[in-house]
C-alpha atoms as a PDB file:
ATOM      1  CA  UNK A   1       0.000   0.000   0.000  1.00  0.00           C
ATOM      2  CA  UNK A   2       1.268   3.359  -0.794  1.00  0.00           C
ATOM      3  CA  UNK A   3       0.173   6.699   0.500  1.00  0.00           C
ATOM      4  CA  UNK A   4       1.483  10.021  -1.339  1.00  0.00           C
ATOM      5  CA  UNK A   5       0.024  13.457  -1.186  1.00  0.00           C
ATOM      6  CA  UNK A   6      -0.498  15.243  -4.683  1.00  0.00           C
ATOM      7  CA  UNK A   7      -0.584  18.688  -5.374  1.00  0.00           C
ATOM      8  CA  UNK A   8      -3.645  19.008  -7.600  1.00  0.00           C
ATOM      9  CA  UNK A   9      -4.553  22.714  -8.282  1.00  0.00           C
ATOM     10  CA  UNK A  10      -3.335  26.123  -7.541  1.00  0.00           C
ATOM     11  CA  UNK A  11      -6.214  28.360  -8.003  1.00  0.00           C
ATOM     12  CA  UNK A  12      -5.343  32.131  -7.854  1.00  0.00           C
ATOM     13  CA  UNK A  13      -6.621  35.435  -8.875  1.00  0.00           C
ATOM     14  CA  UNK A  14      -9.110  38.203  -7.089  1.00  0.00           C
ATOM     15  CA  UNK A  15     -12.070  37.146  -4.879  1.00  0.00           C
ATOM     16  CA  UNK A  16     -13.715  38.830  -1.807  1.00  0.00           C
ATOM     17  CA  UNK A  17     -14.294  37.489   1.612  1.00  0.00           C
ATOM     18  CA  UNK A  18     -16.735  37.346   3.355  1.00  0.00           C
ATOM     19  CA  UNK A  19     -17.783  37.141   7.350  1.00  0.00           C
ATOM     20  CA  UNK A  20     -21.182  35.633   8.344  1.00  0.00           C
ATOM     21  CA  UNK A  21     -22.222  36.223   4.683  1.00  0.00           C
ATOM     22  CA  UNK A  22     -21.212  40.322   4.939  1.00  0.00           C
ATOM     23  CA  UNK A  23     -18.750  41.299   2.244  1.00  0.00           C
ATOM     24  CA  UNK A  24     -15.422  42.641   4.538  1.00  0.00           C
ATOM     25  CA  UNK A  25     -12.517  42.548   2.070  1.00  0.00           C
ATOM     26  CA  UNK A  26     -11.342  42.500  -1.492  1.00  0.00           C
ATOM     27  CA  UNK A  27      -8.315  40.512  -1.927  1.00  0.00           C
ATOM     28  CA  UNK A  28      -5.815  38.787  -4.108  1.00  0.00           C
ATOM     29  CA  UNK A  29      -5.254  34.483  -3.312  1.00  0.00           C
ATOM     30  CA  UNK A  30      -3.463  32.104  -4.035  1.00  0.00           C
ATOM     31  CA  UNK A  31      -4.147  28.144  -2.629  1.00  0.00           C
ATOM     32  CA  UNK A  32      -2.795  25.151  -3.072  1.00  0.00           C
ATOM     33  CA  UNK A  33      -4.671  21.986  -2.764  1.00  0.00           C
ATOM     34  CA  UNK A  34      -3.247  18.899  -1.733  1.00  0.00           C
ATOM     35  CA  UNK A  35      -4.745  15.024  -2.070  1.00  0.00           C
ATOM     36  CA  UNK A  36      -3.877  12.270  -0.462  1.00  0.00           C
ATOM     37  CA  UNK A  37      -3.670   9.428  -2.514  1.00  0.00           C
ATOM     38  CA  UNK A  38      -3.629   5.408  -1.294  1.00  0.00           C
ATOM     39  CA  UNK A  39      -2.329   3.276  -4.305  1.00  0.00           C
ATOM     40  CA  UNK A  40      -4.274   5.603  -6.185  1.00  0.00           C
ATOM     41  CA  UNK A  41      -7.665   5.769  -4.676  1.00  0.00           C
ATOM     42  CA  UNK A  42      -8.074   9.447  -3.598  1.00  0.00           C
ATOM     43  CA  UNK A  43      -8.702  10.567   0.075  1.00  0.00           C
ATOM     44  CA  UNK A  44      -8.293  13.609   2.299  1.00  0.00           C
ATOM     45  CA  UNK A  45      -7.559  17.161   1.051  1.00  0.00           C
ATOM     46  CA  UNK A  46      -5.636  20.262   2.442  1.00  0.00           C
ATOM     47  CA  UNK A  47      -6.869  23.391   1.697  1.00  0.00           C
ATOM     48  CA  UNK A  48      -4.289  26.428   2.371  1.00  0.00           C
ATOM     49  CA  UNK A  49      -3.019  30.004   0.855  1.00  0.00           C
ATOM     50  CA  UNK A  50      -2.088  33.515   1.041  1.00  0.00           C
ATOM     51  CA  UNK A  51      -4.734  35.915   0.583  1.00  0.00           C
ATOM     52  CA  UNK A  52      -3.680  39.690   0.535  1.00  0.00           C
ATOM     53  CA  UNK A  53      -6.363  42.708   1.362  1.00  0.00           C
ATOM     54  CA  UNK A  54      -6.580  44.654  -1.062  1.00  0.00           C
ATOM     55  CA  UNK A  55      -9.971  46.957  -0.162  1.00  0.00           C
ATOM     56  CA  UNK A  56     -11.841  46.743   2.734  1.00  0.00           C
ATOM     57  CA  UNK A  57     -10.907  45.280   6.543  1.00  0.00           C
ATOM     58  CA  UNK A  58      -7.170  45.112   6.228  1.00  0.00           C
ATOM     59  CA  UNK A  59      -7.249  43.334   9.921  1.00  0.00           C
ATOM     60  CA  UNK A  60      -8.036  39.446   9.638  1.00  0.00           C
ATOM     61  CA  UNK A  61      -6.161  38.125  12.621  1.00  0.00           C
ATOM     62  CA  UNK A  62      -9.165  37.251  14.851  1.00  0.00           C
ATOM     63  CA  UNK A  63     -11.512  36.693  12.557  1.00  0.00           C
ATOM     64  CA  UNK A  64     -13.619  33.281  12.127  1.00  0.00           C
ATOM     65  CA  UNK A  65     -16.159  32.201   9.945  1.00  0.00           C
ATOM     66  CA  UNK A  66     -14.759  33.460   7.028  1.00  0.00           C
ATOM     67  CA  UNK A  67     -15.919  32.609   3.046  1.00  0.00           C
ATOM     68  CA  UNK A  68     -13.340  33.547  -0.002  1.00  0.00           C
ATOM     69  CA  UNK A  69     -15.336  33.839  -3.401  1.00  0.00           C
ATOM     70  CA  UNK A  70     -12.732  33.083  -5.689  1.00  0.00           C
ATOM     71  CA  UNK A  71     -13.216  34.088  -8.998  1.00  0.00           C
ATOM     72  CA  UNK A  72     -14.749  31.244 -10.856  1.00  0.00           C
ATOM     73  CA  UNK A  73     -17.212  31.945  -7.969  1.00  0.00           C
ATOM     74  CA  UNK A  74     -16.589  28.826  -6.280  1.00  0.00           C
ATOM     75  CA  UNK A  75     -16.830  29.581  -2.429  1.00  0.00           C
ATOM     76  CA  UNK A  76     -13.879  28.516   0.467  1.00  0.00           C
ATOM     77  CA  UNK A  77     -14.536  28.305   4.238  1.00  0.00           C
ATOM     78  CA  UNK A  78     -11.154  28.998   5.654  1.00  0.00           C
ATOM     79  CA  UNK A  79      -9.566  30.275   9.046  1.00  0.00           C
ATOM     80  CA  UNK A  80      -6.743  32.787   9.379  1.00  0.00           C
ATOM     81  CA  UNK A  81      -3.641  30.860  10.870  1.00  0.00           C
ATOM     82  CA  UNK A  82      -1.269  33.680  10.651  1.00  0.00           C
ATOM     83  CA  UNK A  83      -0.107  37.030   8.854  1.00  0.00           C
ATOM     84  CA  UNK A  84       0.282  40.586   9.466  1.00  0.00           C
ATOM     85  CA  UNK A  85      -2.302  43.057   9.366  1.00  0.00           C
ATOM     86  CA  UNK A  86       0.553  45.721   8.533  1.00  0.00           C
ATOM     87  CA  UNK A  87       1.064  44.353   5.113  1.00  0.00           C
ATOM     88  CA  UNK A  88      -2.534  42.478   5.246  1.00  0.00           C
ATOM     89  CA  UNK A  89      -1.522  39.477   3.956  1.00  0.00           C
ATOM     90  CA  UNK A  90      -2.061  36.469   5.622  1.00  0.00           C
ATOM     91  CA  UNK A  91      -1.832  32.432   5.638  1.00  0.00           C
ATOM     92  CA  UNK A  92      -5.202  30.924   5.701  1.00  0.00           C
ATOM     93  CA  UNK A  93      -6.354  27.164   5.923  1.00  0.00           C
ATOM     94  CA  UNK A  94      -9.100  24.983   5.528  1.00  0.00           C
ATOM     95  CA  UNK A  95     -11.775  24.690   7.679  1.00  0.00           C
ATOM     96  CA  UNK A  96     -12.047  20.918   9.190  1.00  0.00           C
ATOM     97  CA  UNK A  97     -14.417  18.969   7.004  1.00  0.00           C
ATOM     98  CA  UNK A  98     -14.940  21.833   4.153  1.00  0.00           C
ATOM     99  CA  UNK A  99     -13.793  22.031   0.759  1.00  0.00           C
ATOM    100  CA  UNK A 100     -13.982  24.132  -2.308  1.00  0.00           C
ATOM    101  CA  UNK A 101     -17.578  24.076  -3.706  1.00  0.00           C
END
């Protein structure tokens, strides 16, 4: 049996996030999604990315329950897990059991 995790898309371009279903930011994104793979079958996925402000709430840090629109208007549920509100750009993963949809 062989495990391996596969990178399987990058999406990036301009979206907007969104808290409690309230437009808050404008930003740029980039994420990378990984699949694990057992002797081909495919299993779990991790979600994460950058995503820099660029309009709007600059400050992300304690934020929860947030949703990026990406541009092909599929929608992310994601948590902030660091970054600096100076340069507003921040890391962001997936929220457990949610995917891109």
């Amino acid at each position: 049996m062989s495990k391996s995790m596969r990178l399987i898309e990058i999406p990036e371009g301009n979206g907007n996030v969104y808290k409690d279903g309230i437009l808050i930011s404008n930003v740029e994104y980039k994420i990378f999604i990984r699949q694990e793979f057992t002797d081909d079958i495919p299993g779990i996925k991790e979600i994460k990315g950058w995503i820099k402000v660029i309009n709007g709430e600059k400050n992300l840090t304690n934020e929860s329950n947030l949703t990026l629109k990406l541009a092909d208007n599929r929608e992310w549920q994601f948590t902030i897990h660091s970054g600096n509100p100076i340069y507003a750009r921040y890391e962001a993963i997936n929220v457990p059991g949610s995917d891109l949809s």
